[in-house]
PDB file of N, CA and C in Angstrom:
ATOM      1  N   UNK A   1     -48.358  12.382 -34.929  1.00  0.00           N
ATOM      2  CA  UNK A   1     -47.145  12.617 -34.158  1.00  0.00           C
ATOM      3  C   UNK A   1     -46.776  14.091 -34.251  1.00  0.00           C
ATOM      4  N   UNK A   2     -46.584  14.495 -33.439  1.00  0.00           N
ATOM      5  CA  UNK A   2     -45.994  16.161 -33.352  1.00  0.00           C
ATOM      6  C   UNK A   2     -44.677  16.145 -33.741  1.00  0.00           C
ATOM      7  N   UNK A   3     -43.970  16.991 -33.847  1.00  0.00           N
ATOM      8  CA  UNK A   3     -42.681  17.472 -34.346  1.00  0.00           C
ATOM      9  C   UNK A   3     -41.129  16.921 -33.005  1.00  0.00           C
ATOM     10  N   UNK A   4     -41.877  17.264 -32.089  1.00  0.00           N
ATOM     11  CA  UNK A   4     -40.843  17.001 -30.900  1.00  0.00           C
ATOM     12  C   UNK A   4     -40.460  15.445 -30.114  1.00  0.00           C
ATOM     13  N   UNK A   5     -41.650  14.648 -30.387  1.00  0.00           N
ATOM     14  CA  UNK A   5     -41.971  13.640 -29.908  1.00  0.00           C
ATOM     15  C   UNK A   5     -40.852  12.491 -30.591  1.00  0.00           C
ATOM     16  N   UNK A   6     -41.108  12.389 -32.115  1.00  0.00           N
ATOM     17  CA  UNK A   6     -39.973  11.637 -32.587  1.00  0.00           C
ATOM     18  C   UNK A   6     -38.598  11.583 -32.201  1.00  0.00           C
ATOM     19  N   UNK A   7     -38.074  13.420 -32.100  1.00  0.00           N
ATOM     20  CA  UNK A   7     -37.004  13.791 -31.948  1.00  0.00           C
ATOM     21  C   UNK A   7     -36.496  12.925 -30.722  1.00  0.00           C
ATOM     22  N   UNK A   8     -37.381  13.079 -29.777  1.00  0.00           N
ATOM     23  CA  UNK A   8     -36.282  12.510 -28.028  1.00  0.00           C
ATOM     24  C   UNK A   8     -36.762  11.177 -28.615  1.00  0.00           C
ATOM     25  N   UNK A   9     -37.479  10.546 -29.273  1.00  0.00           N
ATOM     26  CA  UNK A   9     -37.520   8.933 -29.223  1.00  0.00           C
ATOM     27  C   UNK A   9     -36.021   8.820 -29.810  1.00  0.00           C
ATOM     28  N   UNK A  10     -35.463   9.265 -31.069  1.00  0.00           N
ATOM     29  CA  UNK A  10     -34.301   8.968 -31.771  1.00  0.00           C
ATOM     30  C   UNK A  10     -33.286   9.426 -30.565  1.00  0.00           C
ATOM     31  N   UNK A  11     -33.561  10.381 -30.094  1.00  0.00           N
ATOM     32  CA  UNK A  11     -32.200  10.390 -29.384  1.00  0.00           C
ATOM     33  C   UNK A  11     -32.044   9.360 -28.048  1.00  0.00           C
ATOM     34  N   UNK A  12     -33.399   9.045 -27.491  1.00  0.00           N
ATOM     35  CA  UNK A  12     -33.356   8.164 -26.510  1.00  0.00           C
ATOM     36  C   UNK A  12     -32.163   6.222 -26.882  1.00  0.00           C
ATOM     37  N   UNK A  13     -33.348   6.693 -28.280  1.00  0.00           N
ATOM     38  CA  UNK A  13     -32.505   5.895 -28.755  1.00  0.00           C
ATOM     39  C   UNK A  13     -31.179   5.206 -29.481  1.00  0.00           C
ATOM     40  N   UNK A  14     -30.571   6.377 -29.596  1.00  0.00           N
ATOM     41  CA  UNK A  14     -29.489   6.763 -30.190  1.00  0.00           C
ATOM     42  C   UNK A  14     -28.093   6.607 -28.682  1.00  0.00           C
ATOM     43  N   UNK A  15     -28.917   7.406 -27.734  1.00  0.00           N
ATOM     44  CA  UNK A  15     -28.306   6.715 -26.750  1.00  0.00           C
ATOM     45  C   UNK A  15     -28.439   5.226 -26.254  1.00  0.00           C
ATOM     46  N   UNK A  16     -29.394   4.039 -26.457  1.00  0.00           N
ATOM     47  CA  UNK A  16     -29.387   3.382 -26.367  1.00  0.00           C
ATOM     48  C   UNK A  16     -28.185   2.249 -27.225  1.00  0.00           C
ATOM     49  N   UNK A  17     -28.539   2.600 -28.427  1.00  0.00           N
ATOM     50  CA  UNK A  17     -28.037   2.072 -29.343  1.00  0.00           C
ATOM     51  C   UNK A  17     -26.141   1.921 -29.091  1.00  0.00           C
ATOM     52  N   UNK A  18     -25.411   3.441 -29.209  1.00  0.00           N
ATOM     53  CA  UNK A  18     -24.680   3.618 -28.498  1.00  0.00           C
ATOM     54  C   UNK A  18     -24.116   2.821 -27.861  1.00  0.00           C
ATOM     55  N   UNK A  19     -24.783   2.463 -26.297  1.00  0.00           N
ATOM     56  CA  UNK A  19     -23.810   1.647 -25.399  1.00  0.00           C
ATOM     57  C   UNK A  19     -24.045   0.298 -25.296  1.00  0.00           C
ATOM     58  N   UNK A  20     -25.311  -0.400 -26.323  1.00  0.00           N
ATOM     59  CA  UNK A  20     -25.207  -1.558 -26.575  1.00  0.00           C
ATOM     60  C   UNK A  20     -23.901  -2.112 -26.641  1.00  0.00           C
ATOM     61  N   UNK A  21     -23.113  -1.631 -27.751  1.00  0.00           N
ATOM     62  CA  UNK A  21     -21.745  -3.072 -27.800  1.00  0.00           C
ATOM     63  C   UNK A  21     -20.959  -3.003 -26.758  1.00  0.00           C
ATOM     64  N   UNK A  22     -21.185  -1.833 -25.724  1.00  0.00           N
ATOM     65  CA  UNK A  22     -20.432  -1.959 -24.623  1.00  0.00           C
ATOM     66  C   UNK A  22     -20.938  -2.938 -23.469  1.00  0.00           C
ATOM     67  N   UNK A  23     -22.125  -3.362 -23.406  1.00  0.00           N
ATOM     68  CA  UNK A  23     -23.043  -3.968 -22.130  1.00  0.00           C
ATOM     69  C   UNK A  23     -22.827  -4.752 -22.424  1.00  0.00           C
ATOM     70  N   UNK A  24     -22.744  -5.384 -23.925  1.00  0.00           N
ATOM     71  CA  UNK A  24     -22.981  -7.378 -23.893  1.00  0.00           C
ATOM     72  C   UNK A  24     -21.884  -7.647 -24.411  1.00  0.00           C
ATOM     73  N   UNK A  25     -21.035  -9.077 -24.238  1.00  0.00           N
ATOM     74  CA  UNK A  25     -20.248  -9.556 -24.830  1.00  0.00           C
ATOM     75  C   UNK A  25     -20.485 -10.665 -26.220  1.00  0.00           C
ATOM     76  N   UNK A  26     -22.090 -10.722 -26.395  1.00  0.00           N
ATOM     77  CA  UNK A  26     -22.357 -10.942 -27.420  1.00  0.00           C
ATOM     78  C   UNK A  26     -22.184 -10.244 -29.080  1.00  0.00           C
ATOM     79  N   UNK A  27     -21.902 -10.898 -29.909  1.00  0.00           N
ATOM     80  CA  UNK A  27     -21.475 -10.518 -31.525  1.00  0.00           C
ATOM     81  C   UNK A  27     -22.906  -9.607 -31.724  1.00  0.00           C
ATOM     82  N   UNK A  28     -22.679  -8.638 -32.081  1.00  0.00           N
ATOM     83  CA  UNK A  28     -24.013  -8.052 -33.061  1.00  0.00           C
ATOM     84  C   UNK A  28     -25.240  -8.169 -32.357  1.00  0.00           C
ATOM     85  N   UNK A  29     -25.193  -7.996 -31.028  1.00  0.00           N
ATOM     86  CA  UNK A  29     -25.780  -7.913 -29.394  1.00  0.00           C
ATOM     87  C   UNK A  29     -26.567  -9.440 -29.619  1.00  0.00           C
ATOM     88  N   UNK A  30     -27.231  -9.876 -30.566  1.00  0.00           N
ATOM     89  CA  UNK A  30     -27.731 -11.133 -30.547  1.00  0.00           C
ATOM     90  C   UNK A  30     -27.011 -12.474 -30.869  1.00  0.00           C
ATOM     91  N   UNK A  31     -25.397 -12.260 -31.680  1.00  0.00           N
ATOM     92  CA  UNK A  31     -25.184 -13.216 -31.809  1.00  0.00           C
ATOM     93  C   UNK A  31     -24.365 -14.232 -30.655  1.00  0.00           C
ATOM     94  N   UNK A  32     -23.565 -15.183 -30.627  1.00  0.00           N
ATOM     95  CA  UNK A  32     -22.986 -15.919 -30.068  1.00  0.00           C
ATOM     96  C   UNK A  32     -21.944 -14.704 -29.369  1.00  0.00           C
ATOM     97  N   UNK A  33     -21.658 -15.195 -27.554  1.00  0.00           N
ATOM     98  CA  UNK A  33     -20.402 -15.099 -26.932  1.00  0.00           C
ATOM     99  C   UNK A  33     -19.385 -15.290 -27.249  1.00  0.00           C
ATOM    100  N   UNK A  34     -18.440 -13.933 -26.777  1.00  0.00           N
ATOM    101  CA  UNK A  34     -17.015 -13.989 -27.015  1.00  0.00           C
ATOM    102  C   UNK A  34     -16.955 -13.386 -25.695  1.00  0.00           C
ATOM    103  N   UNK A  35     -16.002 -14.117 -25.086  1.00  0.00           N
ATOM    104  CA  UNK A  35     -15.240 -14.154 -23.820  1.00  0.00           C
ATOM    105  C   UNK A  35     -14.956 -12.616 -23.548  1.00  0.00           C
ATOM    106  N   UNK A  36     -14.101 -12.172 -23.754  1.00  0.00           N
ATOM    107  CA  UNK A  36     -13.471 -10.732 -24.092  1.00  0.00           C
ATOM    108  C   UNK A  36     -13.642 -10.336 -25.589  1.00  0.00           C
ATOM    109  N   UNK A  37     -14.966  -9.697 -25.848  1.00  0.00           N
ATOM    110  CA  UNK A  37     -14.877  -8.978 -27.470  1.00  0.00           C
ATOM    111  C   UNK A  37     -13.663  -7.454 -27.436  1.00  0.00           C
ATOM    112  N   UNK A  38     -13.296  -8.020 -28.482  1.00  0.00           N
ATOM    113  CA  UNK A  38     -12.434  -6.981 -28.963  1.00  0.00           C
ATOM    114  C   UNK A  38     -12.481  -5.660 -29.513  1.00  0.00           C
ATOM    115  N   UNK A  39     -11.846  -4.547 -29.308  1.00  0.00           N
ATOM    116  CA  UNK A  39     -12.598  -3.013 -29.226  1.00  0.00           C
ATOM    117  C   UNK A  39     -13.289  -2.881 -30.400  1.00  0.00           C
ATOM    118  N   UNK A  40     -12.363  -4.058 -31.931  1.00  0.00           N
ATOM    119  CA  UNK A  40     -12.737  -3.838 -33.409  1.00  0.00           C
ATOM    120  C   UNK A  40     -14.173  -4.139 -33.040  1.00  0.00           C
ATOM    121  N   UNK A  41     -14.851  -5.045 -32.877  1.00  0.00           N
ATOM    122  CA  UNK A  41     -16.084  -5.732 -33.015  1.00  0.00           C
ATOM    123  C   UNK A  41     -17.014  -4.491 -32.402  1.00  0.00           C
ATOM    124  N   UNK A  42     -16.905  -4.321 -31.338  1.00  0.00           N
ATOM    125  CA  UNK A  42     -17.903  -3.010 -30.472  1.00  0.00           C
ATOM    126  C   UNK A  42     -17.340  -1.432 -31.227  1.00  0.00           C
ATOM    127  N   UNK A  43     -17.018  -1.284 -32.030  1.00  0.00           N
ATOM    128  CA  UNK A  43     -16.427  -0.336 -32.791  1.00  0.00           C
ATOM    129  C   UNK A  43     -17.838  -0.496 -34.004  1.00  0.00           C
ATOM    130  N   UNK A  44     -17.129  -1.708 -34.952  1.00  0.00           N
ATOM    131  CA  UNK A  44     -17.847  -2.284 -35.961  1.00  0.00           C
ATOM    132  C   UNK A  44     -20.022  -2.483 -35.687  1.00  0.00           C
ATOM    133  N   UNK A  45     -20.101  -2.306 -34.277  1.00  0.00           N
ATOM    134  CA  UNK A  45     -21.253  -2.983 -33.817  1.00  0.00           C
ATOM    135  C   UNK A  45     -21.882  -1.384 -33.978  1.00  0.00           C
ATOM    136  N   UNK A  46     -20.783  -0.583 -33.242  1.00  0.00           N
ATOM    137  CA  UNK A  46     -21.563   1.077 -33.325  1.00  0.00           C
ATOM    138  C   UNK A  46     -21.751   1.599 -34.309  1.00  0.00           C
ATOM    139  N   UNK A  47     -20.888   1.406 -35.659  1.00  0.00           N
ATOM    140  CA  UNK A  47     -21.468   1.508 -36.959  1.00  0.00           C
ATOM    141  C   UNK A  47     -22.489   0.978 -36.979  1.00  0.00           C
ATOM    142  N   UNK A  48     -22.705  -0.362 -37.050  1.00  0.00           N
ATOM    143  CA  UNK A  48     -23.732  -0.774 -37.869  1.00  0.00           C
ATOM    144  C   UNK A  48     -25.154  -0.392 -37.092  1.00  0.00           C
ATOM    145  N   UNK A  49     -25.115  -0.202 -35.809  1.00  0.00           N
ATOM    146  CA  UNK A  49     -26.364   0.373 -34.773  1.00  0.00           C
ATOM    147  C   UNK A  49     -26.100   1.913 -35.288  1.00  0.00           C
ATOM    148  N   UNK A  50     -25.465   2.655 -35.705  1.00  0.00           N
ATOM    149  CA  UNK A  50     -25.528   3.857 -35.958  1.00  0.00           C
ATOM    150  C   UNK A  50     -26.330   4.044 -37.079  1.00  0.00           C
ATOM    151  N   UNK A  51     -25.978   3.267 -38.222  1.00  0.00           N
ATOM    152  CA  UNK A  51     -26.610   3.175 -39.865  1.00  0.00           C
ATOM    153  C   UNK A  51     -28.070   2.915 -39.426  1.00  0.00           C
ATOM    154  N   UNK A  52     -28.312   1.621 -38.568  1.00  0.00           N
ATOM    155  CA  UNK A  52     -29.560   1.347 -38.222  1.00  0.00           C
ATOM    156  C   UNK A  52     -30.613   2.730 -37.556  1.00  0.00           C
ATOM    157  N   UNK A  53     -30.547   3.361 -36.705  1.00  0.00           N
ATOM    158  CA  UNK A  53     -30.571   4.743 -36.121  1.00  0.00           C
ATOM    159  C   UNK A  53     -30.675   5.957 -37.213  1.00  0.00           C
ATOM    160  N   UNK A  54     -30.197   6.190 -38.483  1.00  0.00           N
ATOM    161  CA  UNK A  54     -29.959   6.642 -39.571  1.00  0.00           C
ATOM    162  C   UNK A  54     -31.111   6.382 -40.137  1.00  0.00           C
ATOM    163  N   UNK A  55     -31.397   5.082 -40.142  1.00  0.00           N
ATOM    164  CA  UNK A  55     -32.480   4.440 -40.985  1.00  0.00           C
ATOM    165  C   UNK A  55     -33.637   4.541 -40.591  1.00  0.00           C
ATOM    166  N   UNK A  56     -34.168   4.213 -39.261  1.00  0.00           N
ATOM    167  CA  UNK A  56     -35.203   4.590 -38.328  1.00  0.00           C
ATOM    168  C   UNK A  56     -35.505   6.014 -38.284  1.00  0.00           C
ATOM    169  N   UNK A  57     -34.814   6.808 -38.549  1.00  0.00           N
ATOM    170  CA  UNK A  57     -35.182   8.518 -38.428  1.00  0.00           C
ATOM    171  C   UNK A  57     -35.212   8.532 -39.793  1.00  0.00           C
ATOM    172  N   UNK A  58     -34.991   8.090 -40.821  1.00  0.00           N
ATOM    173  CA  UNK A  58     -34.946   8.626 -42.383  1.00  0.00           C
ATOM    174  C   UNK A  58     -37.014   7.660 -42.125  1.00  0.00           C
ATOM    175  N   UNK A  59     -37.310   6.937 -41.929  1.00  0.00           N
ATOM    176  CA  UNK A  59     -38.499   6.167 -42.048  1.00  0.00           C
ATOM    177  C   UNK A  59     -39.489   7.159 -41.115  1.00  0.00           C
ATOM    178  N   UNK A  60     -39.394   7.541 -39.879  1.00  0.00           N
ATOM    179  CA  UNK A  60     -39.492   8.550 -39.240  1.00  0.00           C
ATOM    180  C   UNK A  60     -40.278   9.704 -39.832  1.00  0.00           C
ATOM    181  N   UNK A  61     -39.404  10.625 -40.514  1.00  0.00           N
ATOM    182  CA  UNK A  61     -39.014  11.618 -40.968  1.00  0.00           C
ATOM    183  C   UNK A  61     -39.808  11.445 -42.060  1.00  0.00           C
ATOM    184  N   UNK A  62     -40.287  10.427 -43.081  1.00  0.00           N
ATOM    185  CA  UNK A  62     -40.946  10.095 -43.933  1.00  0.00           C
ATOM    186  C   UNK A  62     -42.320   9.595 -43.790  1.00  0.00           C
ATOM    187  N   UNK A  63     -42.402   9.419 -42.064  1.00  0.00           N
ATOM    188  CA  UNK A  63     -43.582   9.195 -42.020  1.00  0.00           C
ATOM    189  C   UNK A  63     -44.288   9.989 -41.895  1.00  0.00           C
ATOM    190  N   UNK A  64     -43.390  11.354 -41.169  1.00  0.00           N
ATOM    191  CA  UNK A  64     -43.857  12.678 -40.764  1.00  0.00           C
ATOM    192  C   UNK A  64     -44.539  13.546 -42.201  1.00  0.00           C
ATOM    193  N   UNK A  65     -43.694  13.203 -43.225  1.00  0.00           N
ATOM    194  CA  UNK A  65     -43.624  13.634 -44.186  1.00  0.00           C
ATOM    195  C   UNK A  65     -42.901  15.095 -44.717  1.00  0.00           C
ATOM    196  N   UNK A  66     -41.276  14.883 -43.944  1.00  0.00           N
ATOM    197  CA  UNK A  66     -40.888  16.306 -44.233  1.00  0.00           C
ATOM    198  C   UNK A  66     -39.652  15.487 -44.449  1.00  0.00           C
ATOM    199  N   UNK A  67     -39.336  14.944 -45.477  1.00  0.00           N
ATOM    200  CA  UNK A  67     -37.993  14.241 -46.102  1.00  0.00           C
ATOM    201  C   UNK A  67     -37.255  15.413 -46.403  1.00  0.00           C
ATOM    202  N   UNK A  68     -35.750  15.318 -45.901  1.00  0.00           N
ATOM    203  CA  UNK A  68     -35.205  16.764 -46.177  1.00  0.00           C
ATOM    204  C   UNK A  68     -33.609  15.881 -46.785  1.00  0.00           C
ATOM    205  N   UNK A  69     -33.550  15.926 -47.819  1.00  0.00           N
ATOM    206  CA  UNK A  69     -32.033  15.610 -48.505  1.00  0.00           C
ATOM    207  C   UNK A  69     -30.880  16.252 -47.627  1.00  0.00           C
ATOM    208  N   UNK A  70     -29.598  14.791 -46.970  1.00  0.00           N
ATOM    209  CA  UNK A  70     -28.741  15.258 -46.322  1.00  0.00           C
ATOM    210  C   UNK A  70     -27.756  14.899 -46.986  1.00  0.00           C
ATOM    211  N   UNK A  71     -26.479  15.989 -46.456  1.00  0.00           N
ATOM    212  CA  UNK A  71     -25.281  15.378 -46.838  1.00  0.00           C
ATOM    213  C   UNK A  71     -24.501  14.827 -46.188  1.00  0.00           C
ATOM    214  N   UNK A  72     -22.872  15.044 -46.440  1.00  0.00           N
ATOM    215  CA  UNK A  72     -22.178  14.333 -45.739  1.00  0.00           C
ATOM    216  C   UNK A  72     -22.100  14.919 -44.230  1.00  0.00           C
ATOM    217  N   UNK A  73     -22.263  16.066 -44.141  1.00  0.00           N
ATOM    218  CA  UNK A  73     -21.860  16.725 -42.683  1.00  0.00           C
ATOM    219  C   UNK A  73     -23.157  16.333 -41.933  1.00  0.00           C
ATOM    220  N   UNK A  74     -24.653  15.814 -42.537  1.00  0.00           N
ATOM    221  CA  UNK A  74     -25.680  15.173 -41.270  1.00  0.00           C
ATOM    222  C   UNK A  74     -24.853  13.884 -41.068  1.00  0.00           C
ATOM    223  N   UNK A  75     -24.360  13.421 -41.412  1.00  0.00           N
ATOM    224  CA  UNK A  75     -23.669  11.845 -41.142  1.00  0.00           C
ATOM    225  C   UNK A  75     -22.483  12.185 -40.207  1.00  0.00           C
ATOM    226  N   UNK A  76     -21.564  12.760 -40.582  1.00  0.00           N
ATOM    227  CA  UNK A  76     -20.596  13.343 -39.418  1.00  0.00           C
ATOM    228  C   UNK A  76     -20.979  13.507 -38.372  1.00  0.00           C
ATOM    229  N   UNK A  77     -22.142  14.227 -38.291  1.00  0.00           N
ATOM    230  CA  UNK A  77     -22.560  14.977 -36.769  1.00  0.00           C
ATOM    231  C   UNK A  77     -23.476  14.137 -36.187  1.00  0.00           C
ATOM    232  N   UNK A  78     -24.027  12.723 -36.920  1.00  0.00           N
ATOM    233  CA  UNK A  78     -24.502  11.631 -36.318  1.00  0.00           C
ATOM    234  C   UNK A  78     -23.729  10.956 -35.436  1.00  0.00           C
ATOM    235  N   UNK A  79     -22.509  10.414 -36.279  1.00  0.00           N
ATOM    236  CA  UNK A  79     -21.472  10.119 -36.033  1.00  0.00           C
ATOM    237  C   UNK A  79     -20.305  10.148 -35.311  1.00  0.00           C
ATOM    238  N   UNK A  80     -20.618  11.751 -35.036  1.00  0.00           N
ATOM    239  CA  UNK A  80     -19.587  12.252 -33.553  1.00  0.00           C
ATOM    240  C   UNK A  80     -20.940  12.618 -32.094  1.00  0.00           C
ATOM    241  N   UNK A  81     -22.487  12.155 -32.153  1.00  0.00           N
ATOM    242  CA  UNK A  81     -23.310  12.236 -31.881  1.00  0.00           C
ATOM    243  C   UNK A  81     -23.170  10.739 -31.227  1.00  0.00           C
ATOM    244  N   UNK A  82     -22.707   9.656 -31.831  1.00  0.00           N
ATOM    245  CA  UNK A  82     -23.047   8.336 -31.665  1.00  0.00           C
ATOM    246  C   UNK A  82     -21.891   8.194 -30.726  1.00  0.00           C
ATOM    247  N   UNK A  83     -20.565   8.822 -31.206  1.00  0.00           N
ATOM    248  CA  UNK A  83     -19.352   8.201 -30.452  1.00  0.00           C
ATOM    249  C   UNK A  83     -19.774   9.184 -28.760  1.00  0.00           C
ATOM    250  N   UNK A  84     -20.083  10.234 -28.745  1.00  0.00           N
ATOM    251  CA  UNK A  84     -20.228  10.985 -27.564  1.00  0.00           C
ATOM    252  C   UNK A  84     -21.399  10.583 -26.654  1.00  0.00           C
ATOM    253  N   UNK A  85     -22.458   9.730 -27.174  1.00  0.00           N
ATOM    254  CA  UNK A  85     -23.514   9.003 -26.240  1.00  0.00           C
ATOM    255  C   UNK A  85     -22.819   7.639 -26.193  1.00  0.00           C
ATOM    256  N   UNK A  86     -21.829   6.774 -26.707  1.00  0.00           N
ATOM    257  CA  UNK A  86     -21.190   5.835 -26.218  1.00  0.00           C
ATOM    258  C   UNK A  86     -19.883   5.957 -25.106  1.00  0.00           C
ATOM    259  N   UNK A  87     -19.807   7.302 -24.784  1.00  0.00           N
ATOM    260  CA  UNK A  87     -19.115   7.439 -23.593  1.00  0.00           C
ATOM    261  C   UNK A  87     -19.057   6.899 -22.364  1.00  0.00           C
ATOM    262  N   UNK A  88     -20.123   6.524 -21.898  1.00  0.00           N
ATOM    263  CA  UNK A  88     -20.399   5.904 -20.557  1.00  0.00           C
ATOM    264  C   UNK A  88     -20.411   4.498 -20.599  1.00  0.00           C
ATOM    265  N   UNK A  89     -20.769   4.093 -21.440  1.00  0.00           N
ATOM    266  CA  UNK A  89     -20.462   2.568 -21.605  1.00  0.00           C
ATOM    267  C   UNK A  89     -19.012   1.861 -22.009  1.00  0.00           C
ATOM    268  N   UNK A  90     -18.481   2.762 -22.780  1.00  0.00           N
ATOM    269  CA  UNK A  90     -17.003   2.688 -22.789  1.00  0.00           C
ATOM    270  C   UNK A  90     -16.186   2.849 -21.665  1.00  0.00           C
ATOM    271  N   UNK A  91     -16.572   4.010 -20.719  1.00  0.00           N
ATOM    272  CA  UNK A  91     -16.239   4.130 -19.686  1.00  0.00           C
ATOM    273  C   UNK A  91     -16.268   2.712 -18.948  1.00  0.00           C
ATOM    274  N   UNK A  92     -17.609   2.053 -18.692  1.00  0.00           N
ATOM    275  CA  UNK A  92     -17.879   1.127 -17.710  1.00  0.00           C
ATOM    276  C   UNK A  92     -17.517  -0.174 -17.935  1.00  0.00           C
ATOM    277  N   UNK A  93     -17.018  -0.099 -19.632  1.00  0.00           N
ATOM    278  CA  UNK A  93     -16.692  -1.589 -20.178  1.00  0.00           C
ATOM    279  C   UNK A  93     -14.836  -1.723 -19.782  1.00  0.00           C
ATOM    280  N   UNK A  94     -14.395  -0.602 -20.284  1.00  0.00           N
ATOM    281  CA  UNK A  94     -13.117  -0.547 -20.546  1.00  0.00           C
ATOM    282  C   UNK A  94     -11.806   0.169 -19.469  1.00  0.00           C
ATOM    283  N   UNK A  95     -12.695   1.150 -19.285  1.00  0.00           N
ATOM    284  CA  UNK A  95     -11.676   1.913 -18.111  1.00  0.00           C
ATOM    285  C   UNK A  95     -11.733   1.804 -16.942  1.00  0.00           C
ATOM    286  N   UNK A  96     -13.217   1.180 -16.222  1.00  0.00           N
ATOM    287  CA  UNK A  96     -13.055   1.170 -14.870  1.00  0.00           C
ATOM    288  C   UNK A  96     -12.012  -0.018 -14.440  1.00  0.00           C
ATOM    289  N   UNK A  97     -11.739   0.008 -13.155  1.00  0.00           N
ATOM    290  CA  UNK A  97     -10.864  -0.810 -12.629  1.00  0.00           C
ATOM    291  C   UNK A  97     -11.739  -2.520 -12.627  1.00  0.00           C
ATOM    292  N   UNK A  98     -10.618  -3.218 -13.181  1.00  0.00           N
ATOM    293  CA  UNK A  98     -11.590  -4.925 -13.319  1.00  0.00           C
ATOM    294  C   UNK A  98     -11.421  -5.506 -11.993  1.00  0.00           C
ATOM    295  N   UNK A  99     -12.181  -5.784 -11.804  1.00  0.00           N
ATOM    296  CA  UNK A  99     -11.775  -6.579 -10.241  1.00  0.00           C
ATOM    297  C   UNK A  99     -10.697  -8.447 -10.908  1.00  0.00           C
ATOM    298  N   UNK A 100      -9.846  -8.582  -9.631  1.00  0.00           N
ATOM    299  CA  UNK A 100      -9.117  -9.446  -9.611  1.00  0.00           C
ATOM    300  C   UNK A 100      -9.616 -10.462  -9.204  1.00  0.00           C
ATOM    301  N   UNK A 101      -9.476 -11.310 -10.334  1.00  0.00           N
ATOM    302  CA  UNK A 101     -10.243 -12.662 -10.162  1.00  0.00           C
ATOM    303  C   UNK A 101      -9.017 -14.112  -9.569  1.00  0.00           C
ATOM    304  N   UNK A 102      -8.755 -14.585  -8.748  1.00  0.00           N
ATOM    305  CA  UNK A 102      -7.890 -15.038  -8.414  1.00  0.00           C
ATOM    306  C   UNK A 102      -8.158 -16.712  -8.228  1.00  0.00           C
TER     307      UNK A 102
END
């Protein structure tokens, strides 16, 4: 694997990951339906797809073999990385106009 190649896979996927809890109304994208999930749960879902994403590039990164000890500010900037590629799905879950179901 070259140096660059991993990089856009994580971020491809990082954006993926991202707007998962916004697309499905499923728990933990695989579990059981909830009618209207609540912002906590798709909040809670982007953590835990974020940690996951964290984890996949630390395995990554180790496969490459250039393990580089991070601190708290690589987690921050994951983190405000994760909330800024969940923009559009937030957008499309929450703010657009709902159509009236009558």
């Amino acid at each position: 694997m070259t140096g660059s190649g991993p990089g856009w896979l994580l971020l491809l996927l990082g954006f993926v990951f991202a707007n998962l809890p916004f697309l499905t109304e499923r728990l933990l994208v695989v579990g059981p339906r909830r009618a209207p999930k609540p912002l906590g749960w798709r909040l809670l879902e982007l953590l835990l797809l974020s940690g996951l994403l964290i984890g996949l590039g630390k395995l990554i990164e180790a496969r490459i073999g250039q393990h580089s000890p991070q601190g708290w500010e690589f987690y921050a900037a994951v983190g405000c990385l994760m909330l800024t590629f969940a923009f559009p799905g937030f957008v499309w879950r929450l703010l657009r106009k709902q159509p009236v179901h009558e």
